[in-house]
PDB file of N, CA and C in Angstrom:
ATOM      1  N   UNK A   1     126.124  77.324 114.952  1.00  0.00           N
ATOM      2  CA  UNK A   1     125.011  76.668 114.291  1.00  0.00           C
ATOM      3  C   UNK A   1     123.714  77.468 114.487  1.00  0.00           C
ATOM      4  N   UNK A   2     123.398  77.941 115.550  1.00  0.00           N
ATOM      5  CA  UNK A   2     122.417  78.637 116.231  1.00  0.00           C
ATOM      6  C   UNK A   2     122.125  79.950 114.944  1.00  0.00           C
ATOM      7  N   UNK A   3     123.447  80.550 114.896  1.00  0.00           N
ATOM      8  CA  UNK A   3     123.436  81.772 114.233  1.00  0.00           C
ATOM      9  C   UNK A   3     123.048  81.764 112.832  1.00  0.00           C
ATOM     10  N   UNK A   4     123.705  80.579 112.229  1.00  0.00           N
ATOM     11  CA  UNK A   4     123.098  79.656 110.814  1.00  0.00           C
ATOM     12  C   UNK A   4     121.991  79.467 110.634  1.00  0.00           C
ATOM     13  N   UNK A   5     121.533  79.082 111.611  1.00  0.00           N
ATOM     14  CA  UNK A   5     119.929  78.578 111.316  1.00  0.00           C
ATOM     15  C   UNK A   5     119.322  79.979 111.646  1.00  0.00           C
ATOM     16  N   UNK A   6     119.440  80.927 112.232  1.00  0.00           N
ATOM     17  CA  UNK A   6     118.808  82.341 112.377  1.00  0.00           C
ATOM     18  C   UNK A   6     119.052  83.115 110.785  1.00  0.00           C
ATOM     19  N   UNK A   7     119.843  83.058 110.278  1.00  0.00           N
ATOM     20  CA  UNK A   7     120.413  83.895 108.965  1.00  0.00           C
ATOM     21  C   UNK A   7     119.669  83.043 107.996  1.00  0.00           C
ATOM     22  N   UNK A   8     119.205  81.768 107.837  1.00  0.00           N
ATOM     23  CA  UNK A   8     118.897  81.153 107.166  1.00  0.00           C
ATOM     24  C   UNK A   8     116.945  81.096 107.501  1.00  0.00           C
ATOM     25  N   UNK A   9     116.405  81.179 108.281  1.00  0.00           N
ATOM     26  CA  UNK A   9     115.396  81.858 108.632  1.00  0.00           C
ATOM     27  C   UNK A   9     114.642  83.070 107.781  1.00  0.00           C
ATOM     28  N   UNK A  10     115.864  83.976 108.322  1.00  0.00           N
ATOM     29  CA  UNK A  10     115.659  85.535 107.504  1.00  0.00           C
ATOM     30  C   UNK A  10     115.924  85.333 106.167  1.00  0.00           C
ATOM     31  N   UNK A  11     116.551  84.394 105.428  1.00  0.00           N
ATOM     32  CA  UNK A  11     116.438  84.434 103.692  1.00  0.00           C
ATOM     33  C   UNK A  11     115.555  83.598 103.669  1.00  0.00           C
ATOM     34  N   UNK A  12     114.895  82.681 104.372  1.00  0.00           N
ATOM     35  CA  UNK A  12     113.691  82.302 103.810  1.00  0.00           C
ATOM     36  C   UNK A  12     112.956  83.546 103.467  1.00  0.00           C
ATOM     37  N   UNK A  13     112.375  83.921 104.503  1.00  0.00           N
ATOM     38  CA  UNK A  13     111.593  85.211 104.463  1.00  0.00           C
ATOM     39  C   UNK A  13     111.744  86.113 103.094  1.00  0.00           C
ATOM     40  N   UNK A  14     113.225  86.497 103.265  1.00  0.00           N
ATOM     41  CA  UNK A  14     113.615  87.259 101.989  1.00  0.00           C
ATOM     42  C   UNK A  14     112.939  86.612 100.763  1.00  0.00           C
ATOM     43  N   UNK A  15     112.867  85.681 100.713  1.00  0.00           N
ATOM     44  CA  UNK A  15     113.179  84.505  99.589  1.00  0.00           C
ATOM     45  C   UNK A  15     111.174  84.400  99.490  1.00  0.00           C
ATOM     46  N   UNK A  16     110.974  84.672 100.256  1.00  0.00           N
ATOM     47  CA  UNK A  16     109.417  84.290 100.097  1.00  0.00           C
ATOM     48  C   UNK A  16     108.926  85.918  99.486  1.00  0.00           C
ATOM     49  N   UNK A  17     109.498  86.954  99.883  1.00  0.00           N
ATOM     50  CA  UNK A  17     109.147  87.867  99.294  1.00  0.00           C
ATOM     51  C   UNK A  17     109.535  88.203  97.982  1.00  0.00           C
ATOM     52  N   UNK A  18     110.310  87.567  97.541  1.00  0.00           N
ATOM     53  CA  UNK A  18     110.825  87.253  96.050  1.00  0.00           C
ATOM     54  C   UNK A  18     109.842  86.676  95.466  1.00  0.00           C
ATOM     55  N   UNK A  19     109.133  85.481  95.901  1.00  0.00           N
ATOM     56  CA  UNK A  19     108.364  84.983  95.008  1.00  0.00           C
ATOM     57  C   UNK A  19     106.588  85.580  95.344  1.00  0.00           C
ATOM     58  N   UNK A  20     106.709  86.599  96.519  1.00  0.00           N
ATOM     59  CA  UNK A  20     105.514  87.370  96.000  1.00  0.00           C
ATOM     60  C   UNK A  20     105.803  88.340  95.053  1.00  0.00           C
ATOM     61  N   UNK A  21     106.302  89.273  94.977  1.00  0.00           N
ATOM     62  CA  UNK A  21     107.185  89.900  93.868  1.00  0.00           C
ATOM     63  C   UNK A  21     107.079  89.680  92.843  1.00  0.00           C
ATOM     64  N   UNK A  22     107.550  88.429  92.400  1.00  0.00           N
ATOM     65  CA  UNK A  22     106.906  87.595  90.823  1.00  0.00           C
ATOM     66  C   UNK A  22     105.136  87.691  91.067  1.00  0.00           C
ATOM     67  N   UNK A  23     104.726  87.011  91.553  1.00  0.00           N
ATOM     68  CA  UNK A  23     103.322  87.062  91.631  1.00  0.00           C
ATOM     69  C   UNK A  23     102.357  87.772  91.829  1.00  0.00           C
ATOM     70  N   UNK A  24     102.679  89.328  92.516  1.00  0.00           N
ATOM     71  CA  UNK A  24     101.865  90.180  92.775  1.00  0.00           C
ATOM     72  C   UNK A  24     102.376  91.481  91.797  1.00  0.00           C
ATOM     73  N   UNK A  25     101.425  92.467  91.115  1.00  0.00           N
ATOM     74  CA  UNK A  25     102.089  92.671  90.099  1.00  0.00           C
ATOM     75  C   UNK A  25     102.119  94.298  90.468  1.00  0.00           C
ATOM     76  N   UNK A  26     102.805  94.628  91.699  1.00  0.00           N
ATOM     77  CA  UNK A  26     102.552  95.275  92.420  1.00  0.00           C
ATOM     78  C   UNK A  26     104.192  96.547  92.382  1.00  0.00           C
ATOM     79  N   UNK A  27     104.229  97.929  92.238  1.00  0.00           N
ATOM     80  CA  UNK A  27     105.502  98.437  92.189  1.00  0.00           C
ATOM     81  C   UNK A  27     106.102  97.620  93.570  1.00  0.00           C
ATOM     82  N   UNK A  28     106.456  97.411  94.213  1.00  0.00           N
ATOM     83  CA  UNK A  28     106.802  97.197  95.741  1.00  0.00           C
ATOM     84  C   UNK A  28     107.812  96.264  95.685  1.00  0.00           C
ATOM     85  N   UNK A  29     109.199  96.442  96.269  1.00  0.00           N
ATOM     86  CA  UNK A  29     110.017  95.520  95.672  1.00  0.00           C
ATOM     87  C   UNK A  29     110.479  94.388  97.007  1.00  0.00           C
ATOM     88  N   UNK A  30     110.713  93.640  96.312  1.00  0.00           N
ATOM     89  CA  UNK A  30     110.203  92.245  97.086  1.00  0.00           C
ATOM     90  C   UNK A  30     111.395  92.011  98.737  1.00  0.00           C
ATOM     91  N   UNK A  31     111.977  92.986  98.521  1.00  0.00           N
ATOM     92  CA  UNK A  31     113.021  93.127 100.417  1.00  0.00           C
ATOM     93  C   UNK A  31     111.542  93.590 101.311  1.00  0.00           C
ATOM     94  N   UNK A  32     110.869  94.923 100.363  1.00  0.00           N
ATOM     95  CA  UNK A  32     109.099  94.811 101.408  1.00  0.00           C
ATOM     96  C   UNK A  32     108.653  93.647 101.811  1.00  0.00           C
ATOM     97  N   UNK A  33     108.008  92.877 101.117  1.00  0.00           N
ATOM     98  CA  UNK A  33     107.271  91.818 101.052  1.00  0.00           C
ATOM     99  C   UNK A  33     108.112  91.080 101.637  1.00  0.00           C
ATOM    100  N   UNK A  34     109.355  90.787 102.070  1.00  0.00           N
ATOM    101  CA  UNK A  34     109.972  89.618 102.784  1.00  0.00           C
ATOM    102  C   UNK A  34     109.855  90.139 104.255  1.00  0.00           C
ATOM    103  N   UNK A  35     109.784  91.742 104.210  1.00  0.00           N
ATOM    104  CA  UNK A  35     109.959  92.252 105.839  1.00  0.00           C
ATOM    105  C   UNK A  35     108.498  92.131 106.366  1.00  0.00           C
ATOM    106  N   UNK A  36     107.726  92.498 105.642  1.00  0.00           N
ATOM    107  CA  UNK A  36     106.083  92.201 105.830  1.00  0.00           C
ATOM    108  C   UNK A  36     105.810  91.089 106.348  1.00  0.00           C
ATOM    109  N   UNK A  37     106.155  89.836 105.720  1.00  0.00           N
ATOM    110  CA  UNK A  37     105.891  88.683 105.730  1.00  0.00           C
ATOM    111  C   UNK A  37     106.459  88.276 107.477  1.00  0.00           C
ATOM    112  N   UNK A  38     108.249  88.893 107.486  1.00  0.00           N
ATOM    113  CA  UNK A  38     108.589  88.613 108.853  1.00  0.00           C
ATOM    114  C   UNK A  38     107.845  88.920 110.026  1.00  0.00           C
ATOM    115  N   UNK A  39     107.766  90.470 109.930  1.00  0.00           N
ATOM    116  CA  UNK A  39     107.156  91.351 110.942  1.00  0.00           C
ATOM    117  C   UNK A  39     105.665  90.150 111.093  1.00  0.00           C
ATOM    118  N   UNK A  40     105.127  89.795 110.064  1.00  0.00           N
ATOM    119  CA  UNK A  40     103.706  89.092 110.341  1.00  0.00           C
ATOM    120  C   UNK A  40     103.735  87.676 111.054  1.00  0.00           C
ATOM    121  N   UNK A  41     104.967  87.302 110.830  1.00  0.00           N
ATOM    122  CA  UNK A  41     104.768  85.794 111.611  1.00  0.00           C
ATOM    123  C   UNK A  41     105.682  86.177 113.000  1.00  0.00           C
ATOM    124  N   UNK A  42     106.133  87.578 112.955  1.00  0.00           N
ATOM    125  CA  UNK A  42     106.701  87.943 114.392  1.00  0.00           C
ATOM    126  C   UNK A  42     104.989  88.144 115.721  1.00  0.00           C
ATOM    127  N   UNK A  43     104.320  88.820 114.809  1.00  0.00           N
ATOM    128  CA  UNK A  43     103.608  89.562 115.418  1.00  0.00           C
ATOM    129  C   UNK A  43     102.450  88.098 115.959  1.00  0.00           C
ATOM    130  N   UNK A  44     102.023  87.585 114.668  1.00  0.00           N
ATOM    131  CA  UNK A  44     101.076  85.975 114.901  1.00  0.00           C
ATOM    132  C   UNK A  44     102.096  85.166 115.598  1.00  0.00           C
ATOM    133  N   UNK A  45     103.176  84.996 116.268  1.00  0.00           N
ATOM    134  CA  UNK A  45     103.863  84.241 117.135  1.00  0.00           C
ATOM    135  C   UNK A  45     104.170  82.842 116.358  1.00  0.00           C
ATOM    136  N   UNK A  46     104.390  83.106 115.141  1.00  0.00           N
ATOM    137  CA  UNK A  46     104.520  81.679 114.013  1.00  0.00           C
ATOM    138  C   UNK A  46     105.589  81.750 114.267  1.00  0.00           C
ATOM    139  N   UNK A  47     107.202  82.759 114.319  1.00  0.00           N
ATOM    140  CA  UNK A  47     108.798  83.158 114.238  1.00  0.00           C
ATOM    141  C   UNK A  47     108.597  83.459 115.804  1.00  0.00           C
ATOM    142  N   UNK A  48     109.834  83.243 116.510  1.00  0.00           N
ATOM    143  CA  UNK A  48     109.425  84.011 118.018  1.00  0.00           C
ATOM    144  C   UNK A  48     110.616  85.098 117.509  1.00  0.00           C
ATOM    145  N   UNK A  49     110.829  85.792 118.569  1.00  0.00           N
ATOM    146  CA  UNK A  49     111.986  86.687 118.167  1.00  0.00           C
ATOM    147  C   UNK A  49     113.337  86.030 118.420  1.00  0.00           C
ATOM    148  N   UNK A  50     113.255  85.403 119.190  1.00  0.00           N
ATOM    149  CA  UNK A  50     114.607  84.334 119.478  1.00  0.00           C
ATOM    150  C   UNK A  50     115.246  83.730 118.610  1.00  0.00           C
ATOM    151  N   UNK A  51     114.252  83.684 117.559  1.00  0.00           N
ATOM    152  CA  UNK A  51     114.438  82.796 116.152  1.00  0.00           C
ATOM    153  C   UNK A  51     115.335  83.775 115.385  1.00  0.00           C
ATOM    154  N   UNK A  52     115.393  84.631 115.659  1.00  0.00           N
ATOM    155  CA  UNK A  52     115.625  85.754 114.883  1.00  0.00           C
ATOM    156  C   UNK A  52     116.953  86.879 114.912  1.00  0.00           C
ATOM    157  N   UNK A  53     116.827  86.815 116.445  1.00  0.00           N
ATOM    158  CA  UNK A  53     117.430  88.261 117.502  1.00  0.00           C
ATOM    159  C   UNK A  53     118.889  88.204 117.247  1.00  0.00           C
ATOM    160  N   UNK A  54     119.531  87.120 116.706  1.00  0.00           N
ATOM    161  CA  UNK A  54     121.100  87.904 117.256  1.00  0.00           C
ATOM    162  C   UNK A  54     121.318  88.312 115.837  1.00  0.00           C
ATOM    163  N   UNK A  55     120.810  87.153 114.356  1.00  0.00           N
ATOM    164  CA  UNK A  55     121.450  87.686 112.668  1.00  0.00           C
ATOM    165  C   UNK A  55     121.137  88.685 112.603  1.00  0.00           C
ATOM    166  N   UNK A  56     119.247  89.193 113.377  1.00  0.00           N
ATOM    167  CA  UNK A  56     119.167  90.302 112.802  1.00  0.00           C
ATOM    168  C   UNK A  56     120.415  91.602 113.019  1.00  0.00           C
ATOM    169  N   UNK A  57     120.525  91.523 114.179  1.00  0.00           N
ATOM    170  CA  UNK A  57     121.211  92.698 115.106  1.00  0.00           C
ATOM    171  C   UNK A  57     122.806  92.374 114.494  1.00  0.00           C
ATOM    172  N   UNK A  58     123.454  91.308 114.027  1.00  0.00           N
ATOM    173  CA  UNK A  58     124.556  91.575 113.325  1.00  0.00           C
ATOM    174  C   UNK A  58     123.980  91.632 112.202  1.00  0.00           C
ATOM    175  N   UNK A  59     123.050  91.664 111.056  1.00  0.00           N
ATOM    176  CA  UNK A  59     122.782  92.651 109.960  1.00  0.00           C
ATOM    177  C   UNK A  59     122.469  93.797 110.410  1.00  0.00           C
ATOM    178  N   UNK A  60     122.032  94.716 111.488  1.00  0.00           N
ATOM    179  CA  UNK A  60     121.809  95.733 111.638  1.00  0.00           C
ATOM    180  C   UNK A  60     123.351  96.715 111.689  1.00  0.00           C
ATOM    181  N   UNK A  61     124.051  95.636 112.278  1.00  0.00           N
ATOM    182  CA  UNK A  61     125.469  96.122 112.678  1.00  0.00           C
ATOM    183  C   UNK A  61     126.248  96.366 111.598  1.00  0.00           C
ATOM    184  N   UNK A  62     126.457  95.652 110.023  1.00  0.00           N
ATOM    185  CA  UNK A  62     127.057  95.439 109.351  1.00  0.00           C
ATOM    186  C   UNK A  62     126.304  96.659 108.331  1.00  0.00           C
ATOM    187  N   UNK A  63     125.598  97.270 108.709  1.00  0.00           N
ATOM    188  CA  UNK A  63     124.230  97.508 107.870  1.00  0.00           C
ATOM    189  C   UNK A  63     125.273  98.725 106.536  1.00  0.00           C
ATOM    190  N   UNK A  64     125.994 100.076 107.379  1.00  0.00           N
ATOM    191  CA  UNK A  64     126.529 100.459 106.740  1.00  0.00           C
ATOM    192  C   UNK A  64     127.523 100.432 105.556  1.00  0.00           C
ATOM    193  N   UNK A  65     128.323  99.250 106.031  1.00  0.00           N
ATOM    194  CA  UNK A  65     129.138  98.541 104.632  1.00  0.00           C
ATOM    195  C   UNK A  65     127.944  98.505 103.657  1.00  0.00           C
ATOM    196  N   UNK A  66     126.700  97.599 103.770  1.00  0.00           N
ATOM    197  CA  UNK A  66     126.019  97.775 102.587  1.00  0.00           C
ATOM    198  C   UNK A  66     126.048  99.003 101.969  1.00  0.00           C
ATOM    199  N   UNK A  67     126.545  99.987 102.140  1.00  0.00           N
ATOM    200  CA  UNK A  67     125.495 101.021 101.210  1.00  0.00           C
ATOM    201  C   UNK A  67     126.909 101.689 100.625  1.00  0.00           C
ATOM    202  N   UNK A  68     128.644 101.157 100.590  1.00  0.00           N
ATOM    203  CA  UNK A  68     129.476 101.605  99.454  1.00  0.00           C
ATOM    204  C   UNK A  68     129.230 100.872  98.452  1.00  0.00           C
ATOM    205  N   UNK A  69     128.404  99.831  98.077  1.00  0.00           N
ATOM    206  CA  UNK A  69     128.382  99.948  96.745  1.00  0.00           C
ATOM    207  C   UNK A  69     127.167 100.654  95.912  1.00  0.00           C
ATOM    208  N   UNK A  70     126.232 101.499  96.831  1.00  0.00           N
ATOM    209  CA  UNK A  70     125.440 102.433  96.354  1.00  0.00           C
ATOM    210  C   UNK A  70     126.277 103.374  96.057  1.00  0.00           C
ATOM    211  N   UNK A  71     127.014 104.238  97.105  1.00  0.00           N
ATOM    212  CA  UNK A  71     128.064 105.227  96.542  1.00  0.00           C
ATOM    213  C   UNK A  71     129.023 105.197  95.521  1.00  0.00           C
ATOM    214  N   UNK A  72     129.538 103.983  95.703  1.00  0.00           N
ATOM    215  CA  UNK A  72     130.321 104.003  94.198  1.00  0.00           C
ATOM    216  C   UNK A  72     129.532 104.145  93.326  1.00  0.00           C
ATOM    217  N   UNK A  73     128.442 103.031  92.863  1.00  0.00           N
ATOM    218  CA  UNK A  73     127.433 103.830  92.454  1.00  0.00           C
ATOM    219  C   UNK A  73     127.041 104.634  91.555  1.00  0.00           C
ATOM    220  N   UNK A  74     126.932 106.060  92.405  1.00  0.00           N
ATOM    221  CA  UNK A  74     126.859 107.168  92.565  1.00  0.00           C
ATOM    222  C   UNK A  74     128.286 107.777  91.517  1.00  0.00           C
ATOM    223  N   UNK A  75     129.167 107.781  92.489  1.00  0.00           N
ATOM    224  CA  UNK A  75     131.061 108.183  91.764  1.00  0.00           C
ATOM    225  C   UNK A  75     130.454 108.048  90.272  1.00  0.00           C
ATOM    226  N   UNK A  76     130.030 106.645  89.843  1.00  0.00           N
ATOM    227  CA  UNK A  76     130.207 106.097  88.676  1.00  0.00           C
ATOM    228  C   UNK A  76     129.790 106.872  87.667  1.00  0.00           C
ATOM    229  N   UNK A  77     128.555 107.216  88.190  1.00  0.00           N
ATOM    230  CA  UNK A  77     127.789 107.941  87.319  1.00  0.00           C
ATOM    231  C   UNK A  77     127.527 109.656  87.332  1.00  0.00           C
ATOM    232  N   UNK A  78     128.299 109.468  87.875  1.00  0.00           N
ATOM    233  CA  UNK A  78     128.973 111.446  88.311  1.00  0.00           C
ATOM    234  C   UNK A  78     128.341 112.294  87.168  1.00  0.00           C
ATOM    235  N   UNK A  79     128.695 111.994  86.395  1.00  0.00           N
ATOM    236  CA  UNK A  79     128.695 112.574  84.891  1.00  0.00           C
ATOM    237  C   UNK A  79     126.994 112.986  84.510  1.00  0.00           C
ATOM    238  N   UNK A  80     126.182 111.684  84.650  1.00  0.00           N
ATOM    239  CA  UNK A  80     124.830 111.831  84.649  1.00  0.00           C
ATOM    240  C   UNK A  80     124.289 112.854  85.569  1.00  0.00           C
ATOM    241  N   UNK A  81     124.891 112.902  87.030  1.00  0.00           N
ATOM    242  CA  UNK A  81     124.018 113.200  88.000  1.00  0.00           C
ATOM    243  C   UNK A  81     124.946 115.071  88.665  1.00  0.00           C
ATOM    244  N   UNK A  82     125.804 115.776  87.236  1.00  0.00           N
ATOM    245  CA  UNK A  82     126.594 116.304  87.678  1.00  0.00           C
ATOM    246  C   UNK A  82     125.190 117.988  87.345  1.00  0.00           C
ATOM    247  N   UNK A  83     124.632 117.674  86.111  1.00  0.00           N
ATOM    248  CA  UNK A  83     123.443 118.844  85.925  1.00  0.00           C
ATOM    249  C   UNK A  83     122.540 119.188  86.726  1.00  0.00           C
ATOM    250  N   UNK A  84     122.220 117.705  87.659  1.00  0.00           N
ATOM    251  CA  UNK A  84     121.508 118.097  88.551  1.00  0.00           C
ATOM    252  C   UNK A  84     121.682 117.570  89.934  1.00  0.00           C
ATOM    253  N   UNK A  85     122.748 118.135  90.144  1.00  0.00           N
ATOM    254  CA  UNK A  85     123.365 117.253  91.751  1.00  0.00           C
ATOM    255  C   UNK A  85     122.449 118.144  92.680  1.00  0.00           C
ATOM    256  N   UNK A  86     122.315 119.767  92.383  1.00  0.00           N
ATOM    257  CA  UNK A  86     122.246 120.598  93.624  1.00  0.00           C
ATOM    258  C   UNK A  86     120.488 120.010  94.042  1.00  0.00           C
ATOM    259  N   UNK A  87     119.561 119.603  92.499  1.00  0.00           N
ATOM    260  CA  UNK A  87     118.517 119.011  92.818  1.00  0.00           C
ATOM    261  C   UNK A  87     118.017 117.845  94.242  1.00  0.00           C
ATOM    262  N   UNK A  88     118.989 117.066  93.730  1.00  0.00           N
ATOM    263  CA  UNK A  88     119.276 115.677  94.344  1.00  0.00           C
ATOM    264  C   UNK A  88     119.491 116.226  95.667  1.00  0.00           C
ATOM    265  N   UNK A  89     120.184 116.891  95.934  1.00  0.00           N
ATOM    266  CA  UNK A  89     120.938 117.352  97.270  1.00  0.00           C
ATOM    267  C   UNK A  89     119.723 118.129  98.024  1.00  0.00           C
ATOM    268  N   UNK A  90     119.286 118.534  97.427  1.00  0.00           N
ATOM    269  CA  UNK A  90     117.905 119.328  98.135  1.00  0.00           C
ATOM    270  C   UNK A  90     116.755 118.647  98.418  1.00  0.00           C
ATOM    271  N   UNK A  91     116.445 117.706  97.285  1.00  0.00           N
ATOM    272  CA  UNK A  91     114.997 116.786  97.534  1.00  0.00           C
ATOM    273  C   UNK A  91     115.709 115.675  98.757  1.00  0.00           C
ATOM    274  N   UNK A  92     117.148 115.407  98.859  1.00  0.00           N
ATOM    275  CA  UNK A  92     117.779 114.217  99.923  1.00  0.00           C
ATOM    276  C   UNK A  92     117.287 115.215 101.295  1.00  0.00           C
ATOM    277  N   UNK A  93     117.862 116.078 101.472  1.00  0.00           N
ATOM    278  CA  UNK A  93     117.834 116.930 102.859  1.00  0.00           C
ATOM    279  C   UNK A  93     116.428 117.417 102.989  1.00  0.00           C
ATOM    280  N   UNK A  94     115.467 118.045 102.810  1.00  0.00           N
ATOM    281  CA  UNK A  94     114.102 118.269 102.219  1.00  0.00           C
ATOM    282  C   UNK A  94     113.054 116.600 102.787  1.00  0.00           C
ATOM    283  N   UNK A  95     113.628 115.613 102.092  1.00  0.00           N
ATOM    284  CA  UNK A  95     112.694 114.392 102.637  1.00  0.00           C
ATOM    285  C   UNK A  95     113.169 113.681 103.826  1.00  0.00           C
ATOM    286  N   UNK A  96     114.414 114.101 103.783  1.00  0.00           N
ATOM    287  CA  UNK A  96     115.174 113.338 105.408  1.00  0.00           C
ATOM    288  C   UNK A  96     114.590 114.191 106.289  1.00  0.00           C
ATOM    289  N   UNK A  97     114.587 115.322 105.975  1.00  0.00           N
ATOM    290  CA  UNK A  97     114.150 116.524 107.436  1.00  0.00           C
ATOM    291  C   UNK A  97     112.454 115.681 107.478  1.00  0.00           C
ATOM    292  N   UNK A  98     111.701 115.357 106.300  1.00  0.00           N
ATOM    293  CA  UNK A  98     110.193 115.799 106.576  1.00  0.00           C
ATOM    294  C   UNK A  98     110.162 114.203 106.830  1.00  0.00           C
ATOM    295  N   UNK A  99     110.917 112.935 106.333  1.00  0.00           N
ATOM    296  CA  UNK A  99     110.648 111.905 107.409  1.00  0.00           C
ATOM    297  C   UNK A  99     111.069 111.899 108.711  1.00  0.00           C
ATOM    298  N   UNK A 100     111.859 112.513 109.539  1.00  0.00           N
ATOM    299  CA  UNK A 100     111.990 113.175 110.426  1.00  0.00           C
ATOM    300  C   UNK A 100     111.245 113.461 111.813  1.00  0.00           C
ATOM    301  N   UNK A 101     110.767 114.507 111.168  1.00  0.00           N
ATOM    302  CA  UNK A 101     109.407 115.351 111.434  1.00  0.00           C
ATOM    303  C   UNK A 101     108.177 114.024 111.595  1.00  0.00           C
ATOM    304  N   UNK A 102     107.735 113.508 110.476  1.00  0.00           N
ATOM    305  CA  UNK A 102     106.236 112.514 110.751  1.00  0.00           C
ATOM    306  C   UNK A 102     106.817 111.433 111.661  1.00  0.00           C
ATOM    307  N   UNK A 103     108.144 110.945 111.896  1.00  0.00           N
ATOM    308  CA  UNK A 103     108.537 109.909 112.639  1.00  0.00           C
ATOM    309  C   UNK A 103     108.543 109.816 113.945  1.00  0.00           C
ATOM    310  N   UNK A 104     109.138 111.346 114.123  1.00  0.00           N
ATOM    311  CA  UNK A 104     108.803 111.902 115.507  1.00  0.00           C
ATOM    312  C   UNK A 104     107.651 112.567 115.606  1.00  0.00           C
ATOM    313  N   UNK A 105     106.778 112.688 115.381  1.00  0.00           N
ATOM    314  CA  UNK A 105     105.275 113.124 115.244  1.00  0.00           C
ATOM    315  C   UNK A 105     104.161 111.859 116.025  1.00  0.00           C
ATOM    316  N   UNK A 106     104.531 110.918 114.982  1.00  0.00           N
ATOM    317  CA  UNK A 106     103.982 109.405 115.230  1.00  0.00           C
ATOM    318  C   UNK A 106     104.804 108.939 116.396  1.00  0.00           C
ATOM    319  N   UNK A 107     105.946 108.741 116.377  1.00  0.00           N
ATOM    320  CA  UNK A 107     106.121 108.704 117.629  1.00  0.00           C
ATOM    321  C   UNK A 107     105.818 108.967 119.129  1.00  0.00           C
ATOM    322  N   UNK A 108     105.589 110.223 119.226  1.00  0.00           N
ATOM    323  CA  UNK A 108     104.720 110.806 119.969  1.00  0.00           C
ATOM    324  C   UNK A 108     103.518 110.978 120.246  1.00  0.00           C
ATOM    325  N   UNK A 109     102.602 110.750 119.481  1.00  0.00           N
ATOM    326  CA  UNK A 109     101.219 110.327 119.262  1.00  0.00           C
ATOM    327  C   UNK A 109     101.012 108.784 119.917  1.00  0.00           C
ATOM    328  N   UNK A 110     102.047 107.811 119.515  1.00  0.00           N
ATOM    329  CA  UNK A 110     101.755 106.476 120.008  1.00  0.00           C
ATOM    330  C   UNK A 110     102.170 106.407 121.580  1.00  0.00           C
ATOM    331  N   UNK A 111     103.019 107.247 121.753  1.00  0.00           N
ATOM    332  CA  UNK A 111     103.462 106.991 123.378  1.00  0.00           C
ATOM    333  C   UNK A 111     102.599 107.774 124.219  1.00  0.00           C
ATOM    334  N   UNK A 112     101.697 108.705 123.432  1.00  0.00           N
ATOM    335  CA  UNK A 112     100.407 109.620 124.075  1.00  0.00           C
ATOM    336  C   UNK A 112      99.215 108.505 124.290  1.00  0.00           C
ATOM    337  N   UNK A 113      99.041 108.163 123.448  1.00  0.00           N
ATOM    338  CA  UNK A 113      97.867 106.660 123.007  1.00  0.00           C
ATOM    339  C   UNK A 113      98.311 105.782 124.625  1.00  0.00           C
ATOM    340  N   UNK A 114      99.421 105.517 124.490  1.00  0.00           N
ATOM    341  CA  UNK A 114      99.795 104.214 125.043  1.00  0.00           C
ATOM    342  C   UNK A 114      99.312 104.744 126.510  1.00  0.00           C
ATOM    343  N   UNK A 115      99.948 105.992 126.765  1.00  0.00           N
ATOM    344  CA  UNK A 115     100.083 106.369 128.029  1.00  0.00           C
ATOM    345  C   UNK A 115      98.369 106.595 128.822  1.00  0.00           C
ATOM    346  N   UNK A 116      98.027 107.155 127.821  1.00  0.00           N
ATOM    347  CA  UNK A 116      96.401 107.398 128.014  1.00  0.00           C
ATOM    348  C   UNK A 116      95.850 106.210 128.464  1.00  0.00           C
ATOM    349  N   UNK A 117      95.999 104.928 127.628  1.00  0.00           N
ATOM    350  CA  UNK A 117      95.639 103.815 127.485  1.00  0.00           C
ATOM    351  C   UNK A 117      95.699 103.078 128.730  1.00  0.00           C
ATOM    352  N   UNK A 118      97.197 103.464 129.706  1.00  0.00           N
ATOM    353  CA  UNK A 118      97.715 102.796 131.074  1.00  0.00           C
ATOM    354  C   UNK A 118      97.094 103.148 132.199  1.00  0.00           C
ATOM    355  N   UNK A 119      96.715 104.895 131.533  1.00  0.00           N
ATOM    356  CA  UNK A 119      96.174 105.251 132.415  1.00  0.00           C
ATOM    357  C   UNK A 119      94.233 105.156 132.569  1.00  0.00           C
ATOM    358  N   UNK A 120      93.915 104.846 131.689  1.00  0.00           N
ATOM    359  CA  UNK A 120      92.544 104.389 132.036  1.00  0.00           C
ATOM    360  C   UNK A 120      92.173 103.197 132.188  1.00  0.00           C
ATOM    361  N   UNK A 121      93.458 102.296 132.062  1.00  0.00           N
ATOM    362  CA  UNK A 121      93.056 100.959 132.852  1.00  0.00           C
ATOM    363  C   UNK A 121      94.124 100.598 134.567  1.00  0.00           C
ATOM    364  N   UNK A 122      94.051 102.241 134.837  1.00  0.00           N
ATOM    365  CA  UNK A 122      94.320 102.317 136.539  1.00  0.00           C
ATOM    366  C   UNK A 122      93.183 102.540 137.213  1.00  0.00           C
TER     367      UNK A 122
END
């Protein structure tokens, strides 16, 4: 029951970013706006994380099955994407390397911040 009412939580959320989506006339597609919305009532202590912690982490777990029916997909449309696969293949590896790079960049910058931060309130 516990786990029910956690999964059912997170499609509210989802579900609320759906109907900003309709209403905001914004490119941004509305799985943003539902994670926005979460992260915001995580952060204002409106959701605790408890509310939350185990569906999320079995959607995190399950996460990969989501993405064969992107690949099929993909198979499907072979034909379209056969003139310019080597494109695709280069801008994929090219933006994975350079999100990468700023992730671990920022990363490191915030644990510099933080550390600085510990240390001038010693």
């Amino acid at each position: 029951m516990k786990f029910l009412k956690q999964f059912s939580l997170i499609l509210l959320f989802s579900f609320l970013g759906e109907v900003l989506h309709v209403w905001i006339p914004l490119p941004i597609p509305a799985s943003v706006y539902g994670l926005v919305l979460l992260l915001a009532a995580l952060i204002l202590g409106i959701c605790k994380l408890e509310h939350v912690k185990n569906a999320a982490e079995f959607l995190i777990e399950i996460m990969p099955v989501m993405f064969i029916p992107a690949a099929v997909g993909i198979l499907t449309t072979w034909e379209l994407l056969r003139p310019v696969w080597i494109q695709v293949v280069l801008i994929t590896v090219i933006t994975t390397v350079l999100v990468m790079v700023v992730t671990g960049r920022v990363t490191q910058a915030v644990l510099e911040k933080n550390k600085r931060k510990d240390e001038e309130e010693k």
